[in-house]
Protein backbone atom coordinates (compact mmCIF):
# COMPACT_ATOMS: atom_id res chain seq x y z
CA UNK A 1 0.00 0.00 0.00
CA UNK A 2 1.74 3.24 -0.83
CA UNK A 3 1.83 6.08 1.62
CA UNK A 4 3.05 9.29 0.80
CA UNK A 5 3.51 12.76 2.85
CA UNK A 6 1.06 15.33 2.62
CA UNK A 7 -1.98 16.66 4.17
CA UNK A 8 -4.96 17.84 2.95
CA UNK A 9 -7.99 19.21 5.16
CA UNK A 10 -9.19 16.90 7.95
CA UNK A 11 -12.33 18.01 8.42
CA UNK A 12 -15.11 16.28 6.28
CA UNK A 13 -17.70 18.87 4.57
CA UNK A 14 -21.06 19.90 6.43
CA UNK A 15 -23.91 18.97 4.66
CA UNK A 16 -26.55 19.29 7.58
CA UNK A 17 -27.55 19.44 10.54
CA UNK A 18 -29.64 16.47 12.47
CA UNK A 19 -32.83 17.67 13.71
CA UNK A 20 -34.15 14.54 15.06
CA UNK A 21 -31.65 14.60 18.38
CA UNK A 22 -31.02 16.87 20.80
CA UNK A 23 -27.39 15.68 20.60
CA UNK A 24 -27.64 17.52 17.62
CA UNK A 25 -24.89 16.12 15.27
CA UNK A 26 -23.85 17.33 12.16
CA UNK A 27 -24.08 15.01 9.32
CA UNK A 28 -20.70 14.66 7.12
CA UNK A 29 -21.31 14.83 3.34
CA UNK A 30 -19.10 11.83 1.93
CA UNK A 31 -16.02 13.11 0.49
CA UNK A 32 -15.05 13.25 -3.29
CA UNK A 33 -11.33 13.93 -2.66
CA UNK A 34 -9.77 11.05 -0.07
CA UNK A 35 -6.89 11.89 1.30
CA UNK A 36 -4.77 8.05 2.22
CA UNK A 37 -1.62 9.53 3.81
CA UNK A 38 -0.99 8.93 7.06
CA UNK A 39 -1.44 12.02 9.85
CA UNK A 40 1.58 13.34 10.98
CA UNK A 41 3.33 12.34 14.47
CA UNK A 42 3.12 15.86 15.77
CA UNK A 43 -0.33 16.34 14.15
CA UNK A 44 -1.59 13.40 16.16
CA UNK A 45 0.54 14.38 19.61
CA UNK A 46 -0.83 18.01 19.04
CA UNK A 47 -4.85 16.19 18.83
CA UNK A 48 -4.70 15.37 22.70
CA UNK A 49 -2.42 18.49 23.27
CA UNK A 50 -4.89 20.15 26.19
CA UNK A 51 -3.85 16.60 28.40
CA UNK A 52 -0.03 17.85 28.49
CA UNK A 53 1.12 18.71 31.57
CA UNK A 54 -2.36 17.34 33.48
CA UNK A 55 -0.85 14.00 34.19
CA UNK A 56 -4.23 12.22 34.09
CA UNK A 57 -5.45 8.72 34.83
CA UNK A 58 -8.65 7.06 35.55
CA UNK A 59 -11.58 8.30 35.27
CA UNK A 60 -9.84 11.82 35.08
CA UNK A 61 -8.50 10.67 32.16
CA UNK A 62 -11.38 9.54 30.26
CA UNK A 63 -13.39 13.28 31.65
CA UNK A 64 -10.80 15.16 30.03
CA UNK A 65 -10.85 12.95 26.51
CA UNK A 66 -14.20 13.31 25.87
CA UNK A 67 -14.34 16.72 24.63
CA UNK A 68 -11.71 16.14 22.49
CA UNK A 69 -13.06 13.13 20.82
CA UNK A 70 -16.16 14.79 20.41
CA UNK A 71 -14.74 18.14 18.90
CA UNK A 72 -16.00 18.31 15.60
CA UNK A 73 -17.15 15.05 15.26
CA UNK A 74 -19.17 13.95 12.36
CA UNK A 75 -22.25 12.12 12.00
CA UNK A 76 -22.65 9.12 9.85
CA UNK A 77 -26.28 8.07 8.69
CA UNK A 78 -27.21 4.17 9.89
CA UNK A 79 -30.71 4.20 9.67
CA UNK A 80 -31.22 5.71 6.21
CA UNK A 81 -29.22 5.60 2.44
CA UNK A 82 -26.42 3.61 2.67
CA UNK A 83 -23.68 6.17 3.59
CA UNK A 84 -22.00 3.94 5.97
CA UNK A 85 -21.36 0.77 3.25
CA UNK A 86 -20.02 4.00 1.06
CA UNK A 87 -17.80 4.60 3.66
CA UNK A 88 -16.52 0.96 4.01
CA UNK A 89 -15.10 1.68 0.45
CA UNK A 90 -12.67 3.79 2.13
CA UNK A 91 -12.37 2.68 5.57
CA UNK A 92 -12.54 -0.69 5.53
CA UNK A 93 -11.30 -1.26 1.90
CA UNK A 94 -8.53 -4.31 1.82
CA UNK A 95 -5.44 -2.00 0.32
CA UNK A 96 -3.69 -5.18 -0.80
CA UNK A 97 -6.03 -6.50 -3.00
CA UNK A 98 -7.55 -3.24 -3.68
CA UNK A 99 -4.88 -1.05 -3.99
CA UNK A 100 -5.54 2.44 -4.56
CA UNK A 101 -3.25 2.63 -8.14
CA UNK A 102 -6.12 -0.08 -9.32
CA UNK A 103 -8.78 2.44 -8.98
CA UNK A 104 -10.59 2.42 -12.52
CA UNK A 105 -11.18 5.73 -14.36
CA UNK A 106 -14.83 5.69 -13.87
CA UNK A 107 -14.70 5.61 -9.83
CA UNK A 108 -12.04 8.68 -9.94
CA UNK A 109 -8.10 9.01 -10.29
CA UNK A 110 -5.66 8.13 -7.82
CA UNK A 111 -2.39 10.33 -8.14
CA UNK A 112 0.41 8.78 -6.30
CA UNK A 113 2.27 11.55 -6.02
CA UNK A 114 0.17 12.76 -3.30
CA UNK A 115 -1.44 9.71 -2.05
CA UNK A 116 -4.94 11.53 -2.65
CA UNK A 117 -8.14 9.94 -4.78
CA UNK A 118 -10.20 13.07 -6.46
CA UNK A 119 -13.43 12.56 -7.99
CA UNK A 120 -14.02 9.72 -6.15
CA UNK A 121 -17.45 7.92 -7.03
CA UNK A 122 -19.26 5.62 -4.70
CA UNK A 123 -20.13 2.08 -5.81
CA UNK A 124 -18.76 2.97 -9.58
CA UNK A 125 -16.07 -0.30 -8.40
CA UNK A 126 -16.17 -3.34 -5.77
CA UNK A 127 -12.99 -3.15 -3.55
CA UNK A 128 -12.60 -5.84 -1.35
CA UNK A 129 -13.16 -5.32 2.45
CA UNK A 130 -11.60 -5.95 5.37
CA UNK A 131 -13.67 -8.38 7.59
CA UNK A 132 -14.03 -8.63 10.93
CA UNK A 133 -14.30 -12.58 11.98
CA UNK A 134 -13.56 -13.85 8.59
CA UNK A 135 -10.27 -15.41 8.62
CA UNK A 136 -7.50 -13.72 6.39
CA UNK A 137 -5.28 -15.30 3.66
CA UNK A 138 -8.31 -17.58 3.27
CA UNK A 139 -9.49 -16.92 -0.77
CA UNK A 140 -13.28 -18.05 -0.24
CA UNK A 141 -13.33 -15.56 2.95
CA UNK A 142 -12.46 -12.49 0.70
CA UNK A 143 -15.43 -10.19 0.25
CA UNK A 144 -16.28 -7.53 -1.78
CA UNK A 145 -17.84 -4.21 -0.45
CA UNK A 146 -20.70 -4.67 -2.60
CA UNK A 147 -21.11 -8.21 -2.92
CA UNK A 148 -23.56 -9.78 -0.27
CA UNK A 149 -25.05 -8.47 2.79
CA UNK A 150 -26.81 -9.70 5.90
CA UNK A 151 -27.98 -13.04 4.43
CA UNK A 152 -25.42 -15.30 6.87
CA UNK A 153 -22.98 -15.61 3.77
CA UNK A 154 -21.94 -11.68 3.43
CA UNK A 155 -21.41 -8.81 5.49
CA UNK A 156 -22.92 -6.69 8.16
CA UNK A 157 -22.73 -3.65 9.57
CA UNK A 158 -20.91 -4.99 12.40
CA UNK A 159 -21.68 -2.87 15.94
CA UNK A 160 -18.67 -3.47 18.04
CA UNK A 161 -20.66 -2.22 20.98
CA UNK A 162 -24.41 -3.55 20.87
CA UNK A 163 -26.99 -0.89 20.05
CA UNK A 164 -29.33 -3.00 22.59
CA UNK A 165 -26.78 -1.73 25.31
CA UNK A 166 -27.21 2.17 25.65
CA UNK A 167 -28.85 3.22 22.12
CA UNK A 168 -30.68 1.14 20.44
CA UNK A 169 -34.04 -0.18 21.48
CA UNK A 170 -35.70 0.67 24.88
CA UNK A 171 -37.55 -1.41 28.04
CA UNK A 172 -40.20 -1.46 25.28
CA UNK A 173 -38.48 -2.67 22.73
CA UNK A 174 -38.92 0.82 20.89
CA UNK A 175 -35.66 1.10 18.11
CA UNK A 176 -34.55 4.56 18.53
CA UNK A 177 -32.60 6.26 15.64
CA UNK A 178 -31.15 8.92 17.02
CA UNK A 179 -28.09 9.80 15.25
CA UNK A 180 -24.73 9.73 16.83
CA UNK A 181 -23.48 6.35 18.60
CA UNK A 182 -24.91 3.96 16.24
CA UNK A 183 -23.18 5.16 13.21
CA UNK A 184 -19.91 6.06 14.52
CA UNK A 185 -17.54 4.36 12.13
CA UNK A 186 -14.92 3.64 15.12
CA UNK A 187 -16.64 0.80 16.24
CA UNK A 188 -19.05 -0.19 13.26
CA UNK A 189 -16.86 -1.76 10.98
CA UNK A 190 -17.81 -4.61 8.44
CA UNK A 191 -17.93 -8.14 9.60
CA UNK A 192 -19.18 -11.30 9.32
CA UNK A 193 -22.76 -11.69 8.88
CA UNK A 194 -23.08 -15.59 10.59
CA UNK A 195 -20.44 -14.69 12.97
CA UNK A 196 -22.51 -11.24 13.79
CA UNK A 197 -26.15 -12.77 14.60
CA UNK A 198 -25.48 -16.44 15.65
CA UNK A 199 -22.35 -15.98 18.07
CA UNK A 200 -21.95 -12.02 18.87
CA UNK A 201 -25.22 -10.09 18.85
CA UNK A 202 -25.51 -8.74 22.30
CA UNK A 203 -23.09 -11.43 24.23
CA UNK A 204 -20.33 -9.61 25.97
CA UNK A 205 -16.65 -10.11 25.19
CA UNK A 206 -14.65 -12.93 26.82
CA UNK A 207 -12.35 -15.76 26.42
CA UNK A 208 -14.43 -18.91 26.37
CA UNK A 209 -13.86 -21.92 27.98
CA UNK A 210 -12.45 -24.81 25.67
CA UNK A 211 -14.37 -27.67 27.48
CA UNK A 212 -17.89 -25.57 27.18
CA UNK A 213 -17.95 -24.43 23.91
CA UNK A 214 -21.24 -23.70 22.69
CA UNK A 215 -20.76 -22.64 19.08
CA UNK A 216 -17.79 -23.10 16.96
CA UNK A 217 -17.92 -21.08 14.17
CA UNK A 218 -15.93 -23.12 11.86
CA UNK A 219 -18.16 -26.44 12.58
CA UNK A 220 -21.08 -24.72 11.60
CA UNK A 221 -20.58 -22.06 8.41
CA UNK A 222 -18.52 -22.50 5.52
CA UNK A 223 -18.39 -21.75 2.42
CA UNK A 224 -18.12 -24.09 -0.30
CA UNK A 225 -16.88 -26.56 2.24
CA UNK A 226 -13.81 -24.40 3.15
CA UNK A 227 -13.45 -22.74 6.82
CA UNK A 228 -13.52 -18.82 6.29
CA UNK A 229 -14.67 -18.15 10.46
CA UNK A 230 -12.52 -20.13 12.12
CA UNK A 231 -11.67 -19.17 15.96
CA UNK A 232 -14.62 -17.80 16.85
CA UNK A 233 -16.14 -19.18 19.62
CA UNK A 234 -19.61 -18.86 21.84
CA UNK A 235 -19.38 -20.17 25.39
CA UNK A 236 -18.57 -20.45 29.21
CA UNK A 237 -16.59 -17.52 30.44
CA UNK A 238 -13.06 -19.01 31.37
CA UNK A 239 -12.43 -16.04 33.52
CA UNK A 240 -15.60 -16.06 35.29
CA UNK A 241 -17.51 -19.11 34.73
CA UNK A 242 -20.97 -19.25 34.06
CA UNK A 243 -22.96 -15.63 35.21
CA UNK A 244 -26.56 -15.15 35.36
CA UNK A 245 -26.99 -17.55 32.26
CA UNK A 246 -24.87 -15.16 30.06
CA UNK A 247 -22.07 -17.06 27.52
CA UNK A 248 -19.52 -14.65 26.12
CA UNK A 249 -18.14 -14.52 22.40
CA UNK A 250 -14.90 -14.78 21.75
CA UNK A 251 -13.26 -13.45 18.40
CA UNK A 252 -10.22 -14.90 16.40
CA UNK A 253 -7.32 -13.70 17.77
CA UNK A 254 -6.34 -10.97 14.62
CA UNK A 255 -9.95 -9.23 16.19
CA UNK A 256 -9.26 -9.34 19.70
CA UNK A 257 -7.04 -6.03 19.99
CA UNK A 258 -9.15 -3.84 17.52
CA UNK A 259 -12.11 -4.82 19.43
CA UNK A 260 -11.25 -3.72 23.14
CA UNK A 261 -9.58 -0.84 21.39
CA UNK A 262 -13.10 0.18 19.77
CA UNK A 263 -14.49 -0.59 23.28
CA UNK A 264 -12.30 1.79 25.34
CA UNK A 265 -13.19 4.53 22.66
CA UNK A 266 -16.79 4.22 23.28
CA UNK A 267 -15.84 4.78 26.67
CA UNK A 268 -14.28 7.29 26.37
CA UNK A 269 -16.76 9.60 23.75
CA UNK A 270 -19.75 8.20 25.26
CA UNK A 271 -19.67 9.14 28.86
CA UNK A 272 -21.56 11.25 31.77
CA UNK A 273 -18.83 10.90 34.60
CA UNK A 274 -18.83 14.52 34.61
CA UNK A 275 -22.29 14.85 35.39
CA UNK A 276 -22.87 17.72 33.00
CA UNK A 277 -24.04 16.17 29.83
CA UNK A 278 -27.58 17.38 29.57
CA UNK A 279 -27.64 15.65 26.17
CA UNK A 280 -27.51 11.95 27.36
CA UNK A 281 -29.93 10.35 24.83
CA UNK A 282 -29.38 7.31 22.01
CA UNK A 283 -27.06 9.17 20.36
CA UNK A 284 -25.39 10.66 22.93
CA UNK A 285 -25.24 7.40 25.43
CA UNK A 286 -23.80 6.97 28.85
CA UNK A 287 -21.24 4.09 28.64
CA UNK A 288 -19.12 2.01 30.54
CA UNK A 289 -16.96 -0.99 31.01
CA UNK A 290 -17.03 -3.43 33.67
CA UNK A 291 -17.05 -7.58 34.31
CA UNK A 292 -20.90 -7.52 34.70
CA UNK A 293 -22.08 -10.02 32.42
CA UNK A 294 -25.87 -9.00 30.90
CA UNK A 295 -27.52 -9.46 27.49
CA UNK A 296 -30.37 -7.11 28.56
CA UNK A 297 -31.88 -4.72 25.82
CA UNK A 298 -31.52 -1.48 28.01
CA UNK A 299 -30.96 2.15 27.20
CA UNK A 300 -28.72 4.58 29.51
CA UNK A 301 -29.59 7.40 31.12
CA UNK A 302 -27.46 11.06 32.70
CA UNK A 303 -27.36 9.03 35.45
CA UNK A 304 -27.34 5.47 34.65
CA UNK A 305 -24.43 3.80 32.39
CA UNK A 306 -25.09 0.88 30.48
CA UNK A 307 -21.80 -1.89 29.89
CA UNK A 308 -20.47 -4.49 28.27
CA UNK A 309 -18.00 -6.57 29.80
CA UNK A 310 -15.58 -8.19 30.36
CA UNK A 311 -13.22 -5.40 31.30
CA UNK A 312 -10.48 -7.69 32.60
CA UNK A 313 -10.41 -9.64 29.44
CA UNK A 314 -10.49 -6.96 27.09
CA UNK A 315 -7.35 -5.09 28.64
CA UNK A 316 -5.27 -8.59 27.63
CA UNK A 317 -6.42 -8.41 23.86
CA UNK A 318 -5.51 -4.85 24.12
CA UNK A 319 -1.71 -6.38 24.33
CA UNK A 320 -2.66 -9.71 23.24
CA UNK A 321 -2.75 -8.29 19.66
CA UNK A 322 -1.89 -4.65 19.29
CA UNK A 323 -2.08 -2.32 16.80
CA UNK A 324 -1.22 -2.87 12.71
CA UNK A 325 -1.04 -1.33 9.91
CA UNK A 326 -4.88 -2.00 8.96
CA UNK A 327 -6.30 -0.34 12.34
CA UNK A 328 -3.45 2.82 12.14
CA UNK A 329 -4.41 3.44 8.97
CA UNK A 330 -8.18 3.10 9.39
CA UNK A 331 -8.22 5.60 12.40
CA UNK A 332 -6.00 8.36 10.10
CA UNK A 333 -8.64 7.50 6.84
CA UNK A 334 -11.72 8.08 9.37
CA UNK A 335 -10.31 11.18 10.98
CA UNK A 336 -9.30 13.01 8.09
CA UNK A 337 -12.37 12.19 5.20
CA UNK A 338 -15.23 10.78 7.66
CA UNK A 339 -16.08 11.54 11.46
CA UNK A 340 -13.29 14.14 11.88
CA UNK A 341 -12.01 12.48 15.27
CA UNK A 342 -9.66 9.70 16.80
CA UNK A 343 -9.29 6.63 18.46
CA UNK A 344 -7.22 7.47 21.43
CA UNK A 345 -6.21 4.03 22.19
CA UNK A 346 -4.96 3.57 18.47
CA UNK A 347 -2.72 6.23 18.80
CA UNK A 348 -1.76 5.21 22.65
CA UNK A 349 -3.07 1.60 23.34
CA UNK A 350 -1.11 2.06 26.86
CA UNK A 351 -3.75 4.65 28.02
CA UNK A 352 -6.03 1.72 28.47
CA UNK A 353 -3.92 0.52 31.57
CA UNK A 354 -3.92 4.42 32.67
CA UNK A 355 -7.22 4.07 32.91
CA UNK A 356 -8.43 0.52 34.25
CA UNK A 357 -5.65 -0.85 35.69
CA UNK A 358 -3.67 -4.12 34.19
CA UNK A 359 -5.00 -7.87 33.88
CA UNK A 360 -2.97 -10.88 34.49
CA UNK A 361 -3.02 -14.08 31.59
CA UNK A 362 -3.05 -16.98 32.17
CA UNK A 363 -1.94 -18.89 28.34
CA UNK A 364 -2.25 -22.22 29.25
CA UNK A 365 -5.28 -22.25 30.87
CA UNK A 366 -6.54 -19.50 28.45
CA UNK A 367 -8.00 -16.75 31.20
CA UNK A 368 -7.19 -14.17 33.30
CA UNK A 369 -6.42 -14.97 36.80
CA UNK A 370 -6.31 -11.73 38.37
CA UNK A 371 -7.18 -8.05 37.94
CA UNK A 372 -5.65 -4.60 39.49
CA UNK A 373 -7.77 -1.64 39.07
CA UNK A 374 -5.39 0.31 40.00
CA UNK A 375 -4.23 2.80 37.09
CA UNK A 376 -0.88 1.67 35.17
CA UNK A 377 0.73 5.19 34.46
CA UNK A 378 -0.43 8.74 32.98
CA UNK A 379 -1.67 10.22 29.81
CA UNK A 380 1.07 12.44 28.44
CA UNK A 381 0.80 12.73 24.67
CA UNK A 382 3.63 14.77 23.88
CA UNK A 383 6.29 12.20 25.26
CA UNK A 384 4.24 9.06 25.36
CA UNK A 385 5.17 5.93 22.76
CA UNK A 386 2.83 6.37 20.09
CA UNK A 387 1.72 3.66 18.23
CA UNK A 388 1.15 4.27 14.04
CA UNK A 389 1.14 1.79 11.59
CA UNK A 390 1.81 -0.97 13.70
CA UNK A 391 5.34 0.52 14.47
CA UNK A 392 6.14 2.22 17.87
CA UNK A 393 7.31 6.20 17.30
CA UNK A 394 9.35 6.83 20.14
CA UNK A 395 8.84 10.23 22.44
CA UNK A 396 10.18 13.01 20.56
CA UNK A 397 13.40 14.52 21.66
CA UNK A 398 15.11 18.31 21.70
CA UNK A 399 16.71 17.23 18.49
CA UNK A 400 14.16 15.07 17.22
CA UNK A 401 12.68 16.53 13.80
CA UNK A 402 9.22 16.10 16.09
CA UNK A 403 10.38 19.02 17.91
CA UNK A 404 10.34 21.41 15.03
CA UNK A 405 6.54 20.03 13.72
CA UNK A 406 7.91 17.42 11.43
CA UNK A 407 6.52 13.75 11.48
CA UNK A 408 9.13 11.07 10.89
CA UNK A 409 6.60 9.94 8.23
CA UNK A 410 7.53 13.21 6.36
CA UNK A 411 10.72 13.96 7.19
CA UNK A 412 12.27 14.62 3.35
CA UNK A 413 9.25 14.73 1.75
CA UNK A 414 10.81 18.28 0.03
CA UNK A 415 13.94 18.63 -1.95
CA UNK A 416 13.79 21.99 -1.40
CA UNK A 417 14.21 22.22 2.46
CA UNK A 418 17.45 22.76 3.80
CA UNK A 419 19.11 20.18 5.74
CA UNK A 420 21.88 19.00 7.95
CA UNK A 421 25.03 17.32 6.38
CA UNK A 422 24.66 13.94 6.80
CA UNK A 423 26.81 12.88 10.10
CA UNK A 424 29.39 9.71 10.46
CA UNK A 425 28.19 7.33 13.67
CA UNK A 426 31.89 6.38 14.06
CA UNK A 427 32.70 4.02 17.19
CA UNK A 428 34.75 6.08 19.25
CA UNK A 429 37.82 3.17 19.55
CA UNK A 430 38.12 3.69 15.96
CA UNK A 431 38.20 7.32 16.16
CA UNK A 432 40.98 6.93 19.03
CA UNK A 433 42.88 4.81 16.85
CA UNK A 434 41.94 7.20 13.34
CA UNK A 435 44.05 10.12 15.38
CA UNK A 436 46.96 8.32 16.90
CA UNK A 437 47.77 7.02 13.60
CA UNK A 438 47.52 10.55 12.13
CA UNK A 439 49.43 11.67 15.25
CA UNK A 440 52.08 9.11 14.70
CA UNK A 441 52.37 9.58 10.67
CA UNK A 442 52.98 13.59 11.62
CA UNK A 443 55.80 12.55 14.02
CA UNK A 444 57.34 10.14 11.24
CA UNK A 445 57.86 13.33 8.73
CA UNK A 446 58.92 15.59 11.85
CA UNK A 447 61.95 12.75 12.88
CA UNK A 448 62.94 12.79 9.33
CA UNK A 449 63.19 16.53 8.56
CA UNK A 450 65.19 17.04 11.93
CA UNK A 451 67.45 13.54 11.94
CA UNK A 452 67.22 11.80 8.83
CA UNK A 453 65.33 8.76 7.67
CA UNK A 454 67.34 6.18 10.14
CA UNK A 455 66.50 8.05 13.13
CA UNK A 456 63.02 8.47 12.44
CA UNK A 457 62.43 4.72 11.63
CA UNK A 458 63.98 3.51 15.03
CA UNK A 459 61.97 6.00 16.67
CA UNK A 460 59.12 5.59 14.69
CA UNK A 461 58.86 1.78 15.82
CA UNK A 462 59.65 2.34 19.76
CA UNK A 463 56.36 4.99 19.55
CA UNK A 464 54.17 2.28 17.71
CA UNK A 465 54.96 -0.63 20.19
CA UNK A 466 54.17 1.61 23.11
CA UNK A 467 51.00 1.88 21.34
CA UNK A 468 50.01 -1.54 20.69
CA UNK A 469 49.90 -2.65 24.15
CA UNK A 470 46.75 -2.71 25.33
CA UNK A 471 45.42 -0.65 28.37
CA UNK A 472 44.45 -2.63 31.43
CA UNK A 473 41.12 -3.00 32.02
CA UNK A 474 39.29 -1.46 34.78
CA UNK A 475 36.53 -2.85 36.58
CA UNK A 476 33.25 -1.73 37.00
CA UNK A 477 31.35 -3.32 40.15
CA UNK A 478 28.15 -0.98 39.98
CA UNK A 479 27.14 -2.30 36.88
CA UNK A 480 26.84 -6.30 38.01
CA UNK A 481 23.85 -7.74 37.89
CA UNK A 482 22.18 -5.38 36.65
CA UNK A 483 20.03 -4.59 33.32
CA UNK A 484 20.05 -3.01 30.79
């Protein structure tokens, strides 16, 4: 997948306003021009810039994200048109075997130059998607964005957190379509339709115990007689056993990290810990994250939060699979042509610990045998690790070209800007031994200008076995046992 420099705006256009919510989100006019580069290191430092210096954690920490995150935040229609499978084009699109230099004339022109698509048109081609559940490097799982929907051989708009818990339908089983939550693209993402309705719809997240499996994906959908789902399982929590009749669903393990991740943001946009939001509704939920396990159609309130769980478990496939390529570069395409704002556990998957505290694994046994809620370190965005494109960019430094506003991804992306003469990483025994030879060589044509070539050769040989011998070594007791 090519990725060039460059930035274009962020911001998708206006196109209106929602009137049918008091949350009262503007909807986002799909964009003709995609941009595809990635966003900038300092660009993405400079997003959560107003938590520098605050040294948050906890709940404190997800307060003080959630007017960020919801800064200019777009809205996405899920209930009407089909502006979100448009999206998916984009979003979810597989850029290996749908690279953007494949783009056919009639669906717009990709310059590579600049990484940018312009006159892009909607359903004029089929890219293939990116699937949640559906197992990759298997041929029969590959799907088009186009090709088949919700019939339990397709796709589906996949609702990493349940609509039933916070915004969907209410006690009375009344579907309310409130824009907002249920068409923010960082946690609806295409996926599986079989996987979707038989083993996820409203189960919370888990890892399942191997002796009481309930539903094995891979026995029971295939396609053409091939496995496309495998290792996605329905059963017994192995962390907390069987809860108030609830079974959990466990992803394959490629899903696990993106899927906490999308949890954590919801948490973190969709929140009333403040007690100020006085536009808690179905768009604008009241979420939360526990180890409460519930399948219960509920809506939340100002002063009720609805969950999913389990908390403990997610936090593992936080680490258990972290961030790639895929997820970096979804979170940069959504941010910059769609909803306009970030995952913040993307960017710094660590935060999650900041916030809930840190889970023990157990492999062998497949669970997690203990939990600290305690939180694991502080939000501080300017000198954190942050995590883009499956790569770790290290905290900037005085020197670093971060410092100055230049990304590592763009460093050089100009002829025409001055820079440094390149500098020699020499070790410094070879520079020691670069300058006594030069020191010795200058004493050599000294000896012969004052006492003739004989002279200067005997001479020249006593200097050069003094320095051959080799200095004795000192030792350095501080540094036993110790690492590095």
């Amino acid at each position: 997948m090519p990725i060039a420099s460059g930035a274009l705006s962020y911001k998708p256009a206006l196109e209106a306003y929602a009137a049918t919510s008091v949350s009262n989100y503007p909807i986002a006019k799909l964009p003709t021009t995609i941009d595809l580069n990635p966003v900038p290191e300092a660009d993405v430092r400079n997003y959560y810039a107003a938590l520098d210096g605050k040294d948050l954690q906890g709940e404190d920490l997800l307060k003080a994200l959630k007017p960020i995150l919801k800064e200019g935040q777009k809205y996405n229609s899920y209930d009407s048109g089909d502006n979100v499978w448009k999206a998916y084009e984009i979003t979810d699109r597989d850029w290996e075997l749908s690279p953007a230099k494949d783009l056919p004339a009639e669906a717009g022109t990709y310059d590579p130059d600049t990484n940018t698509i312009t006159g892009y048109k909607y359903k004029k081609h089929d890219p293939y998607n990116h699937l949640l559940y559906r197992n990759p490097g298997v041929e029969k799982a590959r799907q088009t964005a186009w090709g088949k929907h919700g019939n339990n051989n397709g796709t589906d708009r996949e609702h990493i957190w349940p609509k039933s818990r916070g915004f969907g339908k209410d006690s009375g089983n009344v579907e309310h379509t409130f824009p907002g939550a249920r068409g923010d693209l960082h946690h609806l993402l295409p996926g599986d339709s079989y996987v979707n309705s038989a083993l996820h719809s409203n189960n919370p997240y888990g890892f399942v115990d191997h002796s009481k499996i309930e539903k094995n994906a891979e026995n029971e959908y295939k396609i053409d007689d091939v496995v496309v789902v495998a290792g996605n399982l329905l059963g017994v929590s192995a962390t907390l056993g069987k809860v108030n009749n609830v079974n959990v669903f466990e992803p394959q393990d490629c899903d696990k990290g993106d899927i906490a991740r999308a949890c954590f943001y919801m948490v973190a946009r969709y929140n009333n810990l403040a007690g100020n939001d006085d536009t808690i509704d179905a768009g604008n939920p009241n979420l939360k994250l526990d180890d409460a396990l519930s399948t219960e159609t509920k809506m939340s309130t100002a002063t009720e939060a609805v969950s999913i769980g389990i908390l403990r478990d997610l936090l593992v496939w936080n680490k258990l699979d972290p961030v790639d390529d895929y997820e970096a570069h979804r979170n940069d395409l959504i941010y910059r042509n769609f909803d306009g704002n970030r995952n913040p556990f993307i960017d710094f998957p660590q935060w999650a610990d900041a916030i809930w505290g840190t889970s023990t694994y157990d492999e062998a046994n497949h669970k997690v045998t203990a939990y600290n809620n305690t939180p694991s370190g502080k939000a501080k965005p300017s000198t954190d690790e942050l995590h883009q494109g499956g790569s770790v960019a290290p905290a900037p430094t005085p020197s670093s070209s971060s410092s100055s506003g230049q990304s590592s991804s763009d460093s050089g992306k100009s002829d025409s800007t001055p820079s440094e003469s390149p500098k020699l990483n020499l070790p410094m025994p070879l520079v020691i031994a670069i300058i006594a030879g030069a020191a010795v060589i200058l004493l050599v044509i000294i000896l012969i200008a004052l006492h003739g070539k004989g002279k200067a050769k005997s001479t020249a040989k006593k200097i050069l076995k003094s320095a051959a011998k080799p200095a004795p070594k000192k030792r350095n007791s501080s540094s036993k046992g110790k690492k590095k």
